[in-house]
Each structure stands twice: as C-alpha cells, then as structure tokens.
C-alpha atoms as a PDB file:
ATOM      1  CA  UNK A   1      79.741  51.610 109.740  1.00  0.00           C
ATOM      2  CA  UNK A   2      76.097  53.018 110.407  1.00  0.00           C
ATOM      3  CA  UNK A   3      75.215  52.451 113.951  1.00  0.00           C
ATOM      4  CA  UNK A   4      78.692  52.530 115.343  1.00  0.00           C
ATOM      5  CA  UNK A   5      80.357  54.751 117.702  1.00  0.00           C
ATOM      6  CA  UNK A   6      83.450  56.322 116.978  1.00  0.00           C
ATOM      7  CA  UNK A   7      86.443  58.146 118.784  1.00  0.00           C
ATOM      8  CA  UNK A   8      88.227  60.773 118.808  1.00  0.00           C
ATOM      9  CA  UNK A   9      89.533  62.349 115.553  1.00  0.00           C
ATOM     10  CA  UNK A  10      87.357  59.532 113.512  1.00  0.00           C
ATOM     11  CA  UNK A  11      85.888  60.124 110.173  1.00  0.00           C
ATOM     12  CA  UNK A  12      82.326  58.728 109.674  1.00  0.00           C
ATOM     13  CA  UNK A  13      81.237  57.907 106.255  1.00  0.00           C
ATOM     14  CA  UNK A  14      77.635  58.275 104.784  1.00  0.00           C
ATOM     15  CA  UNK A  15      75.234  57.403 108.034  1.00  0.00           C
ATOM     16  CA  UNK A  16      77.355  56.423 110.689  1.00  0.00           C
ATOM     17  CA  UNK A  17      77.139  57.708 114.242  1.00  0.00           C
ATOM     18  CA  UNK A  18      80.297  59.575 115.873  1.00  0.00           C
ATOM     19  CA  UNK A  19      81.785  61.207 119.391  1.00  0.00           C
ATOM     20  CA  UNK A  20      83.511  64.056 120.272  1.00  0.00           C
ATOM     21  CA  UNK A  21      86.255  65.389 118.254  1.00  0.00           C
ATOM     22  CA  UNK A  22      85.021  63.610 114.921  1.00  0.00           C
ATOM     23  CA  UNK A  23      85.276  64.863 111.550  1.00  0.00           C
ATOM     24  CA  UNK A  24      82.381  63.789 109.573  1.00  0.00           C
ATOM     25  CA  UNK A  25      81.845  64.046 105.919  1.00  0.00           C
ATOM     26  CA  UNK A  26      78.669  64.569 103.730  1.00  0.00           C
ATOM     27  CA  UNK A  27      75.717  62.686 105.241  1.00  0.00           C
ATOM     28  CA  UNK A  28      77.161  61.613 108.243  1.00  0.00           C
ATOM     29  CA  UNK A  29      75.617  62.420 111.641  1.00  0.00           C
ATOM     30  CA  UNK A  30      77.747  62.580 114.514  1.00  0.00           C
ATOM     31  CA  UNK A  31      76.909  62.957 118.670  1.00  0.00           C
ATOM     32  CA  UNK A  32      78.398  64.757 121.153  1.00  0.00           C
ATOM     33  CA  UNK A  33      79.169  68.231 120.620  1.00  0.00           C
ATOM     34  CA  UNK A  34      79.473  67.377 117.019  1.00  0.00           C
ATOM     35  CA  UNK A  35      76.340  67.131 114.968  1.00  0.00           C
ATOM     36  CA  UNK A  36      77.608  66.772 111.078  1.00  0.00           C
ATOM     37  CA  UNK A  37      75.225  67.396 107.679  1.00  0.00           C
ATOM     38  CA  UNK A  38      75.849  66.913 104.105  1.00  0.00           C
ATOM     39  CA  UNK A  39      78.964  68.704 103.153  1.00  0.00           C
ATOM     40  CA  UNK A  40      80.037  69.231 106.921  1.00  0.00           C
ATOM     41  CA  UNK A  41      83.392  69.240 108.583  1.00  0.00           C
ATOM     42  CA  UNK A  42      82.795  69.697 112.546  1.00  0.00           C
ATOM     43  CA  UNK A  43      85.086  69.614 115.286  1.00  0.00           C
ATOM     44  CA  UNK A  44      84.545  70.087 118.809  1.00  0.00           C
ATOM     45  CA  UNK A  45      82.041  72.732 120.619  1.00  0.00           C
ATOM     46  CA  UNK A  46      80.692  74.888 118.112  1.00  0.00           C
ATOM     47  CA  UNK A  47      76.900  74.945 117.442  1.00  0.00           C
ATOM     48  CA  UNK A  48      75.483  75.550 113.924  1.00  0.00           C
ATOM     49  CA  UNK A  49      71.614  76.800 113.207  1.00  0.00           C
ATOM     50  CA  UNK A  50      70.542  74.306 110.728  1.00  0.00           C
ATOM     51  CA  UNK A  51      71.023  71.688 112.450  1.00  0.00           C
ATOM     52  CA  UNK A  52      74.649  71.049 113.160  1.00  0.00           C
ATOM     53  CA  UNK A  53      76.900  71.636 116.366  1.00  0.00           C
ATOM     54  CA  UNK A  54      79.791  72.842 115.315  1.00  0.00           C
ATOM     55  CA  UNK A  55      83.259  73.085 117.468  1.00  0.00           C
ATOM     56  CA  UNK A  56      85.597  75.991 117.524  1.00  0.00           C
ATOM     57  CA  UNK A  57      87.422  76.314 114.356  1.00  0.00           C
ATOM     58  CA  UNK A  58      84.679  74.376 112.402  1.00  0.00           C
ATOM     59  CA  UNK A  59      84.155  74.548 108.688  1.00  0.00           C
ATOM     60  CA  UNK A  60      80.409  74.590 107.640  1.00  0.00           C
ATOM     61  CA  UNK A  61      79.745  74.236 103.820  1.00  0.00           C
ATOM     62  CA  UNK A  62      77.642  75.034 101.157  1.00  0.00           C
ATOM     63  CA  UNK A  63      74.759  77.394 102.524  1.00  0.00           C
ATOM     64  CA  UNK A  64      75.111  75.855 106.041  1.00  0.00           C
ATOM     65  CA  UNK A  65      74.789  77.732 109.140  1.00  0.00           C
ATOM     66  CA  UNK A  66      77.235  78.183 111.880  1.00  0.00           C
ATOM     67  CA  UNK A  67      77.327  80.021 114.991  1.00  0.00           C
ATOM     68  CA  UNK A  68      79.569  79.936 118.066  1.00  0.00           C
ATOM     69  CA  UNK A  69      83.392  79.948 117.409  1.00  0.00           C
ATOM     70  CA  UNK A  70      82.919  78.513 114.013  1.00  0.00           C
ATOM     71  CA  UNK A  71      84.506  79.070 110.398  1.00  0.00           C
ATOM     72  CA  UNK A  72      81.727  78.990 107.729  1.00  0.00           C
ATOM     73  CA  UNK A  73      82.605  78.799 103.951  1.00  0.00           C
ATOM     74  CA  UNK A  74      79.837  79.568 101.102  1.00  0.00           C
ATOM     75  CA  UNK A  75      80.555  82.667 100.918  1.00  0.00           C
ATOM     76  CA  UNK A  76      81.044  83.936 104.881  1.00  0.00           C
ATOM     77  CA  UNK A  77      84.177  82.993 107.120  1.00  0.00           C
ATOM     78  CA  UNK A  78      82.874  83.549 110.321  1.00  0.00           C
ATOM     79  CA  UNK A  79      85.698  83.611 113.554  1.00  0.00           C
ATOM     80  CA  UNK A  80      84.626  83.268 117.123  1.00  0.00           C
ATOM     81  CA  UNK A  81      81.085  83.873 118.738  1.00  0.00           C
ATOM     82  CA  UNK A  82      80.291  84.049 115.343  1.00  0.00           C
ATOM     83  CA  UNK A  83      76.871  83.166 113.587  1.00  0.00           C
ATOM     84  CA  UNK A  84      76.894  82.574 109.627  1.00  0.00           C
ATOM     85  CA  UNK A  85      73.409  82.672 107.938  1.00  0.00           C
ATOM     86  CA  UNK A  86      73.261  80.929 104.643  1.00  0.00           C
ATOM     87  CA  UNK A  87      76.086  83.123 102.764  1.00  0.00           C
ATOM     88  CA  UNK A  88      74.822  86.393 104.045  1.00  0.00           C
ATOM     89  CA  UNK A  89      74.653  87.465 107.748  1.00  0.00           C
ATOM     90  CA  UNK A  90      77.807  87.285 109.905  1.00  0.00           C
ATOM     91  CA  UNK A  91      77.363  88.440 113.606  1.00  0.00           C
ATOM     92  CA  UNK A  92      79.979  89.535 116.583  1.00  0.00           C
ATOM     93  CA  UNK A  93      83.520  89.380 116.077  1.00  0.00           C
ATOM     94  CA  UNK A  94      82.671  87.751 112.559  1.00  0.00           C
ATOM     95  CA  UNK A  95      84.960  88.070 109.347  1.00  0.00           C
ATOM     96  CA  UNK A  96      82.570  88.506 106.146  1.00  0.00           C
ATOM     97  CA  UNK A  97      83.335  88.510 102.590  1.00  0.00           C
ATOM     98  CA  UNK A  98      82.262  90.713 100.154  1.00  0.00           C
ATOM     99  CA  UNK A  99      78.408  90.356  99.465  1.00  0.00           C
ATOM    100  CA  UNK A 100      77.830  89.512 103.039  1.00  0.00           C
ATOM    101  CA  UNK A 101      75.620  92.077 105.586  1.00  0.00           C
ATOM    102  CA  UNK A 102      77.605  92.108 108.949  1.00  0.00           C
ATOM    103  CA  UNK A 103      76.360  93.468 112.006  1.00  0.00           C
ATOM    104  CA  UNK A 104      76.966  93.596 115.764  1.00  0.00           C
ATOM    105  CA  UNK A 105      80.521  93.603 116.773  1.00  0.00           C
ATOM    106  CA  UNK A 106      81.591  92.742 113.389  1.00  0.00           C
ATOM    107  CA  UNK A 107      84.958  92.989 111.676  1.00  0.00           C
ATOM    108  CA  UNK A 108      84.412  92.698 108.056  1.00  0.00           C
ATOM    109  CA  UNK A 109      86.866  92.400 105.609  1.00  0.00           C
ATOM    110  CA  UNK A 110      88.519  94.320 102.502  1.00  0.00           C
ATOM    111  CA  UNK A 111      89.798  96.554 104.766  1.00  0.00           C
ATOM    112  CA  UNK A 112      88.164  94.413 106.238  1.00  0.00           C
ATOM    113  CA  UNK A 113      85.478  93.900 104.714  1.00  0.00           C
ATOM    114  CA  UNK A 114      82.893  94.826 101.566  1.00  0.00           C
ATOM    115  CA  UNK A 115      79.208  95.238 102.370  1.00  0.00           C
ATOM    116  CA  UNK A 116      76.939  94.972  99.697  1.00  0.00           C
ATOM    117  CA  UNK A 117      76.374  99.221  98.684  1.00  0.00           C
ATOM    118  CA  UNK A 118      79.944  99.494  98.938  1.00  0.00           C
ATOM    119  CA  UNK A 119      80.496 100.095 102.320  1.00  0.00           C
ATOM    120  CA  UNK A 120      83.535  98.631 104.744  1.00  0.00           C
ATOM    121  CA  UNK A 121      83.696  98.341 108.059  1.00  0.00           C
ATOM    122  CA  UNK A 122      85.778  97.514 110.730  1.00  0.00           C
ATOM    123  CA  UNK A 123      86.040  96.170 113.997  1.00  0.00           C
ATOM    124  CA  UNK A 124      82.847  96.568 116.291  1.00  0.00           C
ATOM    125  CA  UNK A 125      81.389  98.310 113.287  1.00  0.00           C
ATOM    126  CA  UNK A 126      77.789  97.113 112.001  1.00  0.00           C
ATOM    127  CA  UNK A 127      76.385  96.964 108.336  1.00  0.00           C
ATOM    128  CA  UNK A 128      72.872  96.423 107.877  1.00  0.00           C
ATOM    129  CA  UNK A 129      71.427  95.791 104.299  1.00  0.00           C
ATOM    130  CA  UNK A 130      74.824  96.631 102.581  1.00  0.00           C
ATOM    131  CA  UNK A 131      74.411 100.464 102.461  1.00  0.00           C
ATOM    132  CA  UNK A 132      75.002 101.065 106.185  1.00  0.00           C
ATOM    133  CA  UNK A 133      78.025 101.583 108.738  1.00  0.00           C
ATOM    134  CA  UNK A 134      77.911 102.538 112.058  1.00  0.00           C
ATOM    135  CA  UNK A 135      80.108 102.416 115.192  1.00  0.00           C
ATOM    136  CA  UNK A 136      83.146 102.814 114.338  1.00  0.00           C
ATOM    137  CA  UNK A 137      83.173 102.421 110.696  1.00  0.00           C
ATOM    138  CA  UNK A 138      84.874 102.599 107.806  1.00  0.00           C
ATOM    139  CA  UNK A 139      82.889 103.367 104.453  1.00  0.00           C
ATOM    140  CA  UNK A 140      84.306 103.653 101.035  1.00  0.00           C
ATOM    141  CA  UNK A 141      81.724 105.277  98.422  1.00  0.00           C
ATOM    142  CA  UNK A 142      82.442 108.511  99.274  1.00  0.00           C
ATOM    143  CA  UNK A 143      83.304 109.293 102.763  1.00  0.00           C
ATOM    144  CA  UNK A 144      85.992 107.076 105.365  1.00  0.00           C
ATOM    145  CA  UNK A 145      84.779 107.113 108.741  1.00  0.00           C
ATOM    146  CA  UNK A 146      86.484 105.951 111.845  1.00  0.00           C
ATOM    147  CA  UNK A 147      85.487 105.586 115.427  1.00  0.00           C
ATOM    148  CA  UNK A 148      81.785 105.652 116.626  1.00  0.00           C
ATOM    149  CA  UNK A 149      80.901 106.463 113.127  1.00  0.00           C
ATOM    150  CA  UNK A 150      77.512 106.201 111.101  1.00  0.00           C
ATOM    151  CA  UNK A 151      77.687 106.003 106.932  1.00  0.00           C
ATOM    152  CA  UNK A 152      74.647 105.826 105.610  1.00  0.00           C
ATOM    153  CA  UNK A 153      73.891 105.115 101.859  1.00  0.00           C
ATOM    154  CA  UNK A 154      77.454 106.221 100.696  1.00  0.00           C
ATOM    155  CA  UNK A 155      77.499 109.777 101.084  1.00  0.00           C
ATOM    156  CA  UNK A 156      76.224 110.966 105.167  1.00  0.00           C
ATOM    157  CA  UNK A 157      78.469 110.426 107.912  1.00  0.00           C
ATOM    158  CA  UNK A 158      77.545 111.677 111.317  1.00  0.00           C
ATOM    159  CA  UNK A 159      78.090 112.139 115.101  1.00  0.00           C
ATOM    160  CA  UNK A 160      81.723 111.546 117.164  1.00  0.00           C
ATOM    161  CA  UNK A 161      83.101 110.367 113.599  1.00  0.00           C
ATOM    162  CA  UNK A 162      86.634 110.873 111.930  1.00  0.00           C
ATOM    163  CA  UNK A 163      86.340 111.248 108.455  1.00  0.00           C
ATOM    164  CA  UNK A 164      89.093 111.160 106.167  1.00  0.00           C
ATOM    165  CA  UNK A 165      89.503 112.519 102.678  1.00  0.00           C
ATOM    166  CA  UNK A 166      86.108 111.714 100.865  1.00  0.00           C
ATOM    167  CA  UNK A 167      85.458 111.105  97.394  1.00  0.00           C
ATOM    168  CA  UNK A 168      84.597 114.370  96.970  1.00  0.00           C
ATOM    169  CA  UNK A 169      86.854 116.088  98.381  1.00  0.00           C
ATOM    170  CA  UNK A 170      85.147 116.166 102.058  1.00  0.00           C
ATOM    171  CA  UNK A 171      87.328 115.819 105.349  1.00  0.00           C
ATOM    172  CA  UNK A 172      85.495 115.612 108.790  1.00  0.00           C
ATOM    173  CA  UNK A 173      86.526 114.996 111.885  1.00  0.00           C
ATOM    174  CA  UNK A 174      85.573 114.340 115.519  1.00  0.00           C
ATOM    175  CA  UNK A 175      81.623 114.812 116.141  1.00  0.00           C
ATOM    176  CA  UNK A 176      81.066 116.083 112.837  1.00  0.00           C
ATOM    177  CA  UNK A 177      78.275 115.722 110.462  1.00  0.00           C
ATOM    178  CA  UNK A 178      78.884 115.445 106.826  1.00  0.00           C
ATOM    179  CA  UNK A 179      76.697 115.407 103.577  1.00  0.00           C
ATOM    180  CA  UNK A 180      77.751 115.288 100.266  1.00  0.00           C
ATOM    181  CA  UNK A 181      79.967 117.657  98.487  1.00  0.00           C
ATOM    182  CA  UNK A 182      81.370 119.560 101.932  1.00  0.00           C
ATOM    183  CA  UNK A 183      84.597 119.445 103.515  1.00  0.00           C
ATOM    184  CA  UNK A 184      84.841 119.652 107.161  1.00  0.00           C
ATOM    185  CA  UNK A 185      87.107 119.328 110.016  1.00  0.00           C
ATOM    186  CA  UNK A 186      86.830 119.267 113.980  1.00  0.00           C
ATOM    187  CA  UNK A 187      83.076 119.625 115.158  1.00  0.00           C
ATOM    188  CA  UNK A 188      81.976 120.377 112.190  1.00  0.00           C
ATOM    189  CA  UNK A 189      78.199 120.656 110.605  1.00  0.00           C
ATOM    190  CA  UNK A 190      77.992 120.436 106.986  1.00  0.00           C
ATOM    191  CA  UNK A 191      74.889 120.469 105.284  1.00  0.00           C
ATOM    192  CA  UNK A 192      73.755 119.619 101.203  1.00  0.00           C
ATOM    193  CA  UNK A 193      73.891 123.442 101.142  1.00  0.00           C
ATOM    194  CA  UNK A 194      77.503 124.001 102.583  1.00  0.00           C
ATOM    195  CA  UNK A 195      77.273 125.005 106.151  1.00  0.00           C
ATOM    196  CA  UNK A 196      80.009 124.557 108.581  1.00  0.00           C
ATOM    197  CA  UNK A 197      79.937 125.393 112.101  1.00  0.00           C
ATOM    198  CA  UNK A 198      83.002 125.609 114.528  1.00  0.00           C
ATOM    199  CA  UNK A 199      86.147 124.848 113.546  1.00  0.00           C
ATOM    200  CA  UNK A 200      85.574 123.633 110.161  1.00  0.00           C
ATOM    201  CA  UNK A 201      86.789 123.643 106.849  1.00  0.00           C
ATOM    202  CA  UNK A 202      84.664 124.478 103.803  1.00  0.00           C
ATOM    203  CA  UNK A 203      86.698 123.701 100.432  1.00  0.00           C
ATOM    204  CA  UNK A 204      86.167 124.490  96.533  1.00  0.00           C
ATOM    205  CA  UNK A 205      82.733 125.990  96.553  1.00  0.00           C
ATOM    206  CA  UNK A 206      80.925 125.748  99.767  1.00  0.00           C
ATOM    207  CA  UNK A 207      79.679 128.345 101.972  1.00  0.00           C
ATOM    208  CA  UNK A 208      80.802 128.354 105.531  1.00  0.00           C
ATOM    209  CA  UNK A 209      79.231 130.037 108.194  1.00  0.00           C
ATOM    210  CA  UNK A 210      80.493 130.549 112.294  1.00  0.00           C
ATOM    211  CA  UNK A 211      83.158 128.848 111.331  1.00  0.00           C
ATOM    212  CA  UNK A 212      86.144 129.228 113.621  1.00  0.00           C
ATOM    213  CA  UNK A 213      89.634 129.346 112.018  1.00  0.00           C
ATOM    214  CA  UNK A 214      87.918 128.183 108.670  1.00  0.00           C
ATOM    215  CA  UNK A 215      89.785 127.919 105.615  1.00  0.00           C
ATOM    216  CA  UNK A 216      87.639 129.079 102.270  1.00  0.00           C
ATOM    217  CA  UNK A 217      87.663 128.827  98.739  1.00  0.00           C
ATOM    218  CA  UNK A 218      86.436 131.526  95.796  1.00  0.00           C
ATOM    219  CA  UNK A 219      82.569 131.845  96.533  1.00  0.00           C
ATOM    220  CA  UNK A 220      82.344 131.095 100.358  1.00  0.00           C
ATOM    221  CA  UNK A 221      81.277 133.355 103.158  1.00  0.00           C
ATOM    222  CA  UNK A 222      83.108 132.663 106.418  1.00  0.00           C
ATOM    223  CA  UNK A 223      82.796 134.022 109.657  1.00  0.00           C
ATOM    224  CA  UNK A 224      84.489 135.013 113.118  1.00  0.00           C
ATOM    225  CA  UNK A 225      88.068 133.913 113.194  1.00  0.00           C
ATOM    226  CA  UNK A 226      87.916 132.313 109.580  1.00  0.00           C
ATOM    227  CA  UNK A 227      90.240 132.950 107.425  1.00  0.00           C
ATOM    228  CA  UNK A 228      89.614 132.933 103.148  1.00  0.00           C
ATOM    229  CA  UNK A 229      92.357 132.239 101.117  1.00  0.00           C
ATOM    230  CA  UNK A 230      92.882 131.905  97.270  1.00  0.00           C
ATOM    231  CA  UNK A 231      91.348 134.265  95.142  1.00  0.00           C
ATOM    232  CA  UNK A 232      89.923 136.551  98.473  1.00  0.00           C
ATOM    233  CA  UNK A 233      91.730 135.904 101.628  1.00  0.00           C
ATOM    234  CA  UNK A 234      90.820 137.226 105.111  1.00  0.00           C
ATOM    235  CA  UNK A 235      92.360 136.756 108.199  1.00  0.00           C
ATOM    236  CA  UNK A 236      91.152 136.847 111.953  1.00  0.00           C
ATOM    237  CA  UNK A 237      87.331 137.900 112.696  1.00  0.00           C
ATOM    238  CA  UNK A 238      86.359 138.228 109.127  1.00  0.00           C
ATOM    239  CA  UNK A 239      83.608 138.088 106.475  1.00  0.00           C
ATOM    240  CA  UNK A 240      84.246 137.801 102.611  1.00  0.00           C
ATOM    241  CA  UNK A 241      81.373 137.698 100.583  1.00  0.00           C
ATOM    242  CA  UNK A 242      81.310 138.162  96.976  1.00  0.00           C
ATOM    243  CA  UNK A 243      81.304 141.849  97.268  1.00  0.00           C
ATOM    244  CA  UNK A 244      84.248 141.438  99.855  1.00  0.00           C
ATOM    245  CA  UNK A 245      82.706 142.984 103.191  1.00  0.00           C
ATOM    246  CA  UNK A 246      85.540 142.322 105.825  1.00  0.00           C
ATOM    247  CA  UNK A 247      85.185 142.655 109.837  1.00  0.00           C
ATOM    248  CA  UNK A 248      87.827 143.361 112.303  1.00  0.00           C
ATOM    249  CA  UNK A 249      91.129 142.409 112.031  1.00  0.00           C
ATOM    250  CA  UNK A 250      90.472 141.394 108.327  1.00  0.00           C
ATOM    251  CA  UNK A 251      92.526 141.365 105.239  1.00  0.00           C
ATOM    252  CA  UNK A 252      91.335 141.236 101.972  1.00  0.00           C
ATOM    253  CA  UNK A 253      93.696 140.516  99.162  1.00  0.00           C
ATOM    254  CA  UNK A 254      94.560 139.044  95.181  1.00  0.00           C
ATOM    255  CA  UNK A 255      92.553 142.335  93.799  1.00  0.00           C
ATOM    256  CA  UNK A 256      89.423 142.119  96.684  1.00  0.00           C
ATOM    257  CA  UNK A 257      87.739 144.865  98.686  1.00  0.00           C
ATOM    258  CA  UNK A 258      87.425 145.624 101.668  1.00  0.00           C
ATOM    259  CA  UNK A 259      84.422 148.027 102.252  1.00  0.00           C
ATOM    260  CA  UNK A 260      83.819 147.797 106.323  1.00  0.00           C
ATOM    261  CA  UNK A 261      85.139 146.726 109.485  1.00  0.00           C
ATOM    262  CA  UNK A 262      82.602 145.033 111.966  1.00  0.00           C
ATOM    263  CA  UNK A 263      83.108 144.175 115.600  1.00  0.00           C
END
C-alpha cells in the first residue's frame, strides 16, 4: 500500500513506495535505482531523463525518456548506453525506429534503421534532422554508403566512403565524392557537371576527365589510361571527344575517328 516498502521483484500499485528490482506500474514511485512514472515498467540500474531511473533492459512508455541501458517504447527502442527523447532522439549504440533522428554511435534500424528524409544508417553511423548520415553510413534515397561515410540530403556522399549502386545509376567507392547523376569508382571526384578524377567510372552521359582506366559512355571525354566503350571506344592513354581525337596507344572504333595521336 502507499507508504510501504517493497522487495525485490514487487509490483507497486498507484502511490506506493518500492526497492530495488521492482516493477512498478502507472503512478507508482519506486526508490532505489528504480524511480517509476505513469505508464512505467523499471527494473534495475537504468536512469531515465524525465524523471525516472531506469535499470538495464527497462521499458519506458508513452513519450517517456530513458537513458542508460534502457529499452524505450513510443516510438524509439533504445539498447544499451542509450538515451530516448520523447519518441525522437536515440543516442550511442541505440536502435531507432523509423521517424526517429539517431546520432552518435547509433545503429538504427530498417537496415537498420529509417531516418526521417529517408536516410538509413548503421552501426556508429549518425543522423541528424532525418536528411543526414555520416560515419559509416548507409543512405537509401539515392546513394548507399558504407564506412566513414557522409549522405547528405539524399543525393551527396563524400570522403573515405563506399558507395554502392545509387538510384541513379552512381557507384563510388573508397574516398570518393559523389553528386547526383555520376557514377564513380575508387578515389573518385564527381561533380553536378560529371567530373571524375583517378580511377573512376563515368556512366551513361557524364564527362570524365584524368580519369585513370575509366570506362565511358556515348558523349564523355576521358583521359590518360581511360578507356571509352560503346558507341566510341578507346583504349590505353586516350581522348574521345565528340569529334573522336585519340592519343597514344588509342583505338577508336563502331564507325569513330581517329584524327591524332598525342603523347
């Protein structure tokens, strides 16, 4: 009853007082290392914001918040060294559901986890104001980026970051930078207006330029060691413009010219 003390593993009803381990339900306050509110289930050491200490493994309810090894449920599910802010914000080594903003250290899920512009990001990875993803990431409205990645606003991904096939049609990899409409591969550059530096892979449109081993499409320009394939291919050390101006060690073919060699 109100007043009383109780043990381990009790349940408190509406104003009673419990100890450690005690599951308390709505309205009850409990001591201890287990400070219960309306709606609250709280077991042992965990520590919640507004008011309750939660324990590890802890269920907060209902626009609650939770932080320190607890499990929070309107709307966030927060895991260990968590914090849980009113159906939003989960923090370090936190699992958020879709509509929540996750940052630090975060794992978030639907694969595993949706932020708010779309975005999902994995372990370690942060999301601030549901349009960004940074290190490493994983982002879904347009580009997929991995390790030590940054997504911002669906469609820029840059520095040390994998990306995988993008909406689009992009593919960057390692320490690339890539805006929309480009594909690019290994230490790659691509800009809004299709450039692609070393190593990299301009596809279906795009211009590529010092690209090294670069693979391009009808209406690109690629550089030293590139080579252009379907519809004007050149090999080794070679330009192909429109007009089809290839450099040493070039081949032009499918009804192209070439016009000069250039060291």
């Amino acid at each position: 009853l109100s007043g009383e003390v109780c043990t381990v593993r009790a349940v408190c009803l509406s104003g009673e007082v419990c100890t450690v381990r005690a599951v308390c339900l709505s309205g009850e306050v409990c001591t201890v290392r287990a400070v219960c509110l309306v709606k609250s289930v709280h077991l042992h050491s965990a520590r919640c914001l507004s008011g309750e200490v939660c324990t590890v493994r802890a269920v907060c309810l209902s626009g609650e918040v939770c932080t320190v090894r607890a499990v929070c449920l309107s709307g966030e599910v927060c895991t260990v060294r968590a914090v849980c802010l009113s159906g939003e914000v989960c923090t370090v080594r936190a699992v958020c559901l879709s509509g929540e903003v996750c940052t630090v250290r975060a794992v978030c899920l639907s694969v595993p986890a949706v932020c708010l512009s779309g975005e999902v990001c994995t372990v370690r990875a942060v999301c601030l104001s549901g349009e960004v993803c940074t290190v490493p990431a994983v982002c879904l409205s347009g580009e997929v980026c991995t390790v030590r990645a940054v997504c911002l606003s669906g469609e820029v991904c840059t520095v040390r970051a994998v990306y995988l096939v993008n909406m689009s049609g992009k593919i960057c990899t390692v320490r690339s930078v890539c805006l929309s409409g480009e594909v690019c591969t290994v230490r790659a550059v691509c800009l809004s207006g299709e450039v692609c530096t070393v190593r990299a892979v301009c596809l279906s449109g795009e211009v590529c330029i010092q690209c090294a081993l670069a693979r391009c499409l009808s209406g690109e320009v690629c550089t030293v060691r590139a080579v252009c394939l379907s519809g004007e291919v050149c090999t080794v050390r070679a330009v192909c413009l429109s007009g089809e101006v290839c450099t040493v060690r070039a081949v032009c073919l499918s009804g192209k010219v070439c016009t000069m060699y250039i060291l």
